[in-house]
Protein backbone atom coordinates (compact mmCIF):
# COMPACT_ATOMS: atom_id res chain seq x y z
CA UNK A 1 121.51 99.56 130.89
CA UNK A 2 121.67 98.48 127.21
CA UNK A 3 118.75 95.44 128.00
CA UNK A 4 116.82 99.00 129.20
CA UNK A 5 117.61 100.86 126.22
CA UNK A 6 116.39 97.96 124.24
CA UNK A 7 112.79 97.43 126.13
CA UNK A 8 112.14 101.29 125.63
CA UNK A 9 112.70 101.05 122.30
CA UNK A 10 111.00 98.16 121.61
CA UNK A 11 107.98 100.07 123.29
CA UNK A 12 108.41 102.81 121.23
CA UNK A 13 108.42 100.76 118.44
CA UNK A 14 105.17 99.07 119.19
CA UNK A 15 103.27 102.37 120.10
CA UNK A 16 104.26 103.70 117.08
CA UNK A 17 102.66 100.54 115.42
CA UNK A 18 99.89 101.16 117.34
CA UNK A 19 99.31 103.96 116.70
CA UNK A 20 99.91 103.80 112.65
CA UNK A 21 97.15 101.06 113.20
CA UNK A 22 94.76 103.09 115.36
CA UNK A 23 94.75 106.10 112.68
CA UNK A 24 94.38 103.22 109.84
CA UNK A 25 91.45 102.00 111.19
CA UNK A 26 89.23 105.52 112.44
CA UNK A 27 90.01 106.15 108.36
CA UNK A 28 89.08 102.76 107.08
CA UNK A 29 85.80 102.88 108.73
CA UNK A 30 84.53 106.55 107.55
CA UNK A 31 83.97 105.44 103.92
CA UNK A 32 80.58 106.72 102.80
CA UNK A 33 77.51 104.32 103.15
CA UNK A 34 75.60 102.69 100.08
CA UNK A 35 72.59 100.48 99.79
CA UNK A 36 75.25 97.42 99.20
CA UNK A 37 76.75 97.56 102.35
CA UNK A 38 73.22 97.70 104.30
CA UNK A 39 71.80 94.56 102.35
CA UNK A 40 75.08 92.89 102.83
CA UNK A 41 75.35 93.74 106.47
CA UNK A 42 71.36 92.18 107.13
CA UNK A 43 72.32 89.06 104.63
CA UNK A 44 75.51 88.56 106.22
CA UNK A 45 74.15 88.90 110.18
CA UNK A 46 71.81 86.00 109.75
CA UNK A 47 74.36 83.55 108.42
CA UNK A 48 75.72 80.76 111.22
CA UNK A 49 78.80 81.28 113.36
CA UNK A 50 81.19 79.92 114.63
CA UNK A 51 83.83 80.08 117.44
CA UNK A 52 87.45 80.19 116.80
CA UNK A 53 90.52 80.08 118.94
CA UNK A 54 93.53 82.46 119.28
CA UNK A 55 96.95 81.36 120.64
CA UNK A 56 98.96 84.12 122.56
CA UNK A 57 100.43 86.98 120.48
CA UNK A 58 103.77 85.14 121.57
CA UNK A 59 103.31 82.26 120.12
CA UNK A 60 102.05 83.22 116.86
CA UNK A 61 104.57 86.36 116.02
CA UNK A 62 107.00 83.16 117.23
CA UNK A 63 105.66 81.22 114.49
CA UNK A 64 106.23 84.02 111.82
CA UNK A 65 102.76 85.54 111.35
CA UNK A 66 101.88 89.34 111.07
CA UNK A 67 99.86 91.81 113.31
CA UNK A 68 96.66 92.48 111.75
CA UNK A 69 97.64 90.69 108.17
CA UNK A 70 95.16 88.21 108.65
CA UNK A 71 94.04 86.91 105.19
CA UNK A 72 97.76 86.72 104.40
CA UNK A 73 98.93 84.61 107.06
CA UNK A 74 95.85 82.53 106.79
CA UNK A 75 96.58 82.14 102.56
CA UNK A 76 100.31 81.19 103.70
CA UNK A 77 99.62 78.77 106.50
CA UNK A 78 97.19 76.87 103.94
CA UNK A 79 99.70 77.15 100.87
CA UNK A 80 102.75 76.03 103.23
CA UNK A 81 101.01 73.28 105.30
CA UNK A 82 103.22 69.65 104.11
CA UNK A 83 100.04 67.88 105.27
CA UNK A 84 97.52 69.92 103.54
CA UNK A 85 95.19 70.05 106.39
CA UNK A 86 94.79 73.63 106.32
CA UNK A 87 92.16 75.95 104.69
CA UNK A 88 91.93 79.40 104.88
CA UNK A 89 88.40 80.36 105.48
CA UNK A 90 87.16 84.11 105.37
CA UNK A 91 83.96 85.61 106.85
CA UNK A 92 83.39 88.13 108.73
CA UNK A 93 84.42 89.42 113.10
CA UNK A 94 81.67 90.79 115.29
CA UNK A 95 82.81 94.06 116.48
CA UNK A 96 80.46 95.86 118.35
CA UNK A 97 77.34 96.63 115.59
CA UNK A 98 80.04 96.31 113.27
CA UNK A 99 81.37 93.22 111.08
CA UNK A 100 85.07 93.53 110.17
CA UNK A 101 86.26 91.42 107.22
CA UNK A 102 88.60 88.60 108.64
CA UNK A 103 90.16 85.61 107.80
CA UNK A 104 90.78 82.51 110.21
CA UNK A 105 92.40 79.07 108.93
CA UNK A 106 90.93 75.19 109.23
CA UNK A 107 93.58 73.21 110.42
CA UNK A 108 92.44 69.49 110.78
CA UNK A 109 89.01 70.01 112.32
CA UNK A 110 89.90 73.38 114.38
CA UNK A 111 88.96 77.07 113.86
CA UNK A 112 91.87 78.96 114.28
CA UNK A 113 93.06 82.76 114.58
CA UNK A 114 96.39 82.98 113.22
CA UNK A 115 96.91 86.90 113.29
CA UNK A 116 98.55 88.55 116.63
CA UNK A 117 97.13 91.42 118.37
CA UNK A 118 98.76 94.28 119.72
CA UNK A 119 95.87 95.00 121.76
CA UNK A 120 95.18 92.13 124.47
CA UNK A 121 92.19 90.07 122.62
CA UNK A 122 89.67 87.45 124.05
CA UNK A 123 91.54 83.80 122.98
CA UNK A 124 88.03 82.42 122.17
CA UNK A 125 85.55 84.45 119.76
CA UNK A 126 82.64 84.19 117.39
CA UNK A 127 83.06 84.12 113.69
CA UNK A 128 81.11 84.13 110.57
CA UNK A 129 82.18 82.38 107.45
CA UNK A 130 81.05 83.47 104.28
CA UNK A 131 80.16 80.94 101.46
CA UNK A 132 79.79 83.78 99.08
CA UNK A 133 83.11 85.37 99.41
CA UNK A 134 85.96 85.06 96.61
CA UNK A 135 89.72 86.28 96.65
CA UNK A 136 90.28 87.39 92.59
CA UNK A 137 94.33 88.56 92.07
CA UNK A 138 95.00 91.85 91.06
CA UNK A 139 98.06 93.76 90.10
CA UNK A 140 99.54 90.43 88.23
CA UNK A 141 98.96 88.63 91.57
CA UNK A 142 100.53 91.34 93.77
CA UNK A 143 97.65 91.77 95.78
CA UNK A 144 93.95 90.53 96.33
CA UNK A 145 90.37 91.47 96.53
CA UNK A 146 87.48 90.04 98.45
CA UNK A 147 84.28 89.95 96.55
CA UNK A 148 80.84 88.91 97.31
CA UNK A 149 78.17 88.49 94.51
CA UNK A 150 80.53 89.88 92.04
CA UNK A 151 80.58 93.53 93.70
CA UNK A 152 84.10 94.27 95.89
CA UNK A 153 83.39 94.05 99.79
CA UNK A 154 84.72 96.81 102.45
CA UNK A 155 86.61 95.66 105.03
CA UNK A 156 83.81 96.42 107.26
CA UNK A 157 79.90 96.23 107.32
CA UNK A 158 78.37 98.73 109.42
CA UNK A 159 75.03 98.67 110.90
CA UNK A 160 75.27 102.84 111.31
CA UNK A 161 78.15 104.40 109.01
CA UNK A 162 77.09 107.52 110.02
CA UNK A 163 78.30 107.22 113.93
CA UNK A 164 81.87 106.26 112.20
CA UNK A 165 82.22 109.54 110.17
CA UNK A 166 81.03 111.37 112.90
CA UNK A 167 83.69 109.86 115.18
CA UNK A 168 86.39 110.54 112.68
CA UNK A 169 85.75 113.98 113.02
CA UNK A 170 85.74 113.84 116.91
CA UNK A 171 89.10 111.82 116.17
CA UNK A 172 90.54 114.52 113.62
CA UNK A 173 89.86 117.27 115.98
CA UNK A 174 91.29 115.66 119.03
CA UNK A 175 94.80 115.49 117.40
CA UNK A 176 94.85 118.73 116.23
CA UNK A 177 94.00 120.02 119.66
CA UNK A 178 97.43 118.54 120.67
CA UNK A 179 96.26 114.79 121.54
CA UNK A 180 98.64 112.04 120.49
CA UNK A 181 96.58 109.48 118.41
CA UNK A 182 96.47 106.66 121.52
CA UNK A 183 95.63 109.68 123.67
CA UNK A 184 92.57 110.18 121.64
CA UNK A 185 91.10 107.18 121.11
CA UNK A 186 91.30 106.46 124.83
CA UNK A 187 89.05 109.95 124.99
CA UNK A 188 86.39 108.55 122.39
CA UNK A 189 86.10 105.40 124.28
CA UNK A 190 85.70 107.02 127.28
CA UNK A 191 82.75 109.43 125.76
CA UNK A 192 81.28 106.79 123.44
CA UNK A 193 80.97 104.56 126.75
CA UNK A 194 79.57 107.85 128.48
CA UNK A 195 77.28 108.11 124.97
CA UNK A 196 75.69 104.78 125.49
CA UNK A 197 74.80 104.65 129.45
CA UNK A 198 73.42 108.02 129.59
CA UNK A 199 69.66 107.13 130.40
CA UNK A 200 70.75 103.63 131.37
CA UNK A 201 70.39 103.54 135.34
């Protein structure tokens, strides 16, 4: 009974995470579009990619790295490694249109994911490393910010910002009908999948 008790709330726990992160995100991605972000998004696009590997969510929340913290537990694993064989390397995740700033560590001669997902995630995907990208402290150190050509990056590129502050809106209105926040971004999957095959067959 108590090893029950302790699986639902460790469920709990996790939707509630997921859910934080879900609601995190549909805001992130709403910012308002600028010239910037277009030229960066065709520069960026053309540069080469790799692939990089992800162990299981197990092993690496094991190991002491952080759901979707990934520049920090890169910048750790590189500034804790004894053998020094390990380089944190940030570029940018193909997501859709979209390109989500990410970070992935060198360790030895292998691309590596070392951030666990609470969404299941492929364990093999492309990546694209930017040359031009620079961490510069902030905040006495506290915290850092990615720039590129000496103007701050989002955390995202977006081929067409405009379908992600529309979709906020769809989001916004879901929950206030009543929705729980997983609830509705199952329903704009579902319609943004509808969205795209209409005209398809």
């Amino acid at each position: 009974m108590e090893q029950e008790a302790t699986t639902v709330a460790a469920g709990t726990a996790a939707n509630i995470e997921l859910a934080d992160l879900i609601q995190r995100n549909v805001d992130s991605m709403a910012f308002p579009p600028s010239e910037m972000e277009a030229a960066t998004y065709e520069e960026v696009s053309a540069l080469p990619r790799v692939v990089v590997c992800r162990p299981s969510a197990e092993e690496l929340l094991a190991t002491g790295f952080v759901h979707y913290d990934c520049h920090r537990n890169c910048a750790e694993q590189a500034a804790n490694d004894p053998d020094g064989t390990s380089r944190q390397i940030t570029g940018w995740l193909p997501h859709g249109e979209d390109l989500i700033l990410h970070s992935v560590a060198i360790i030895g001669n292998q691309w590596i994911c070392l951030t666990p997902q609470l969404v299941a995630a492929p364990n093999r995907f492309e990546f694209i490393p930017d040359p031009h990208l620079e961490w510069r402290n902030a905040d006495g150190g506290a915290t850092r910010t990615a720039f590129r050509h000496g103007n701050e990056v989002p955390k995202a590129l977006r081929r067409d910002p405009g379908r992600h502050i529309r979709m906020r809106g769809e989001f916004q209105a879901l929950v206030a009908r009543g929705h729980s926040v997983i609830e509705a971004r199952d329903l704009m999957a579902t319609s943004a999948f509808r969205r795209s095959n209409v005209g398809s067959e």
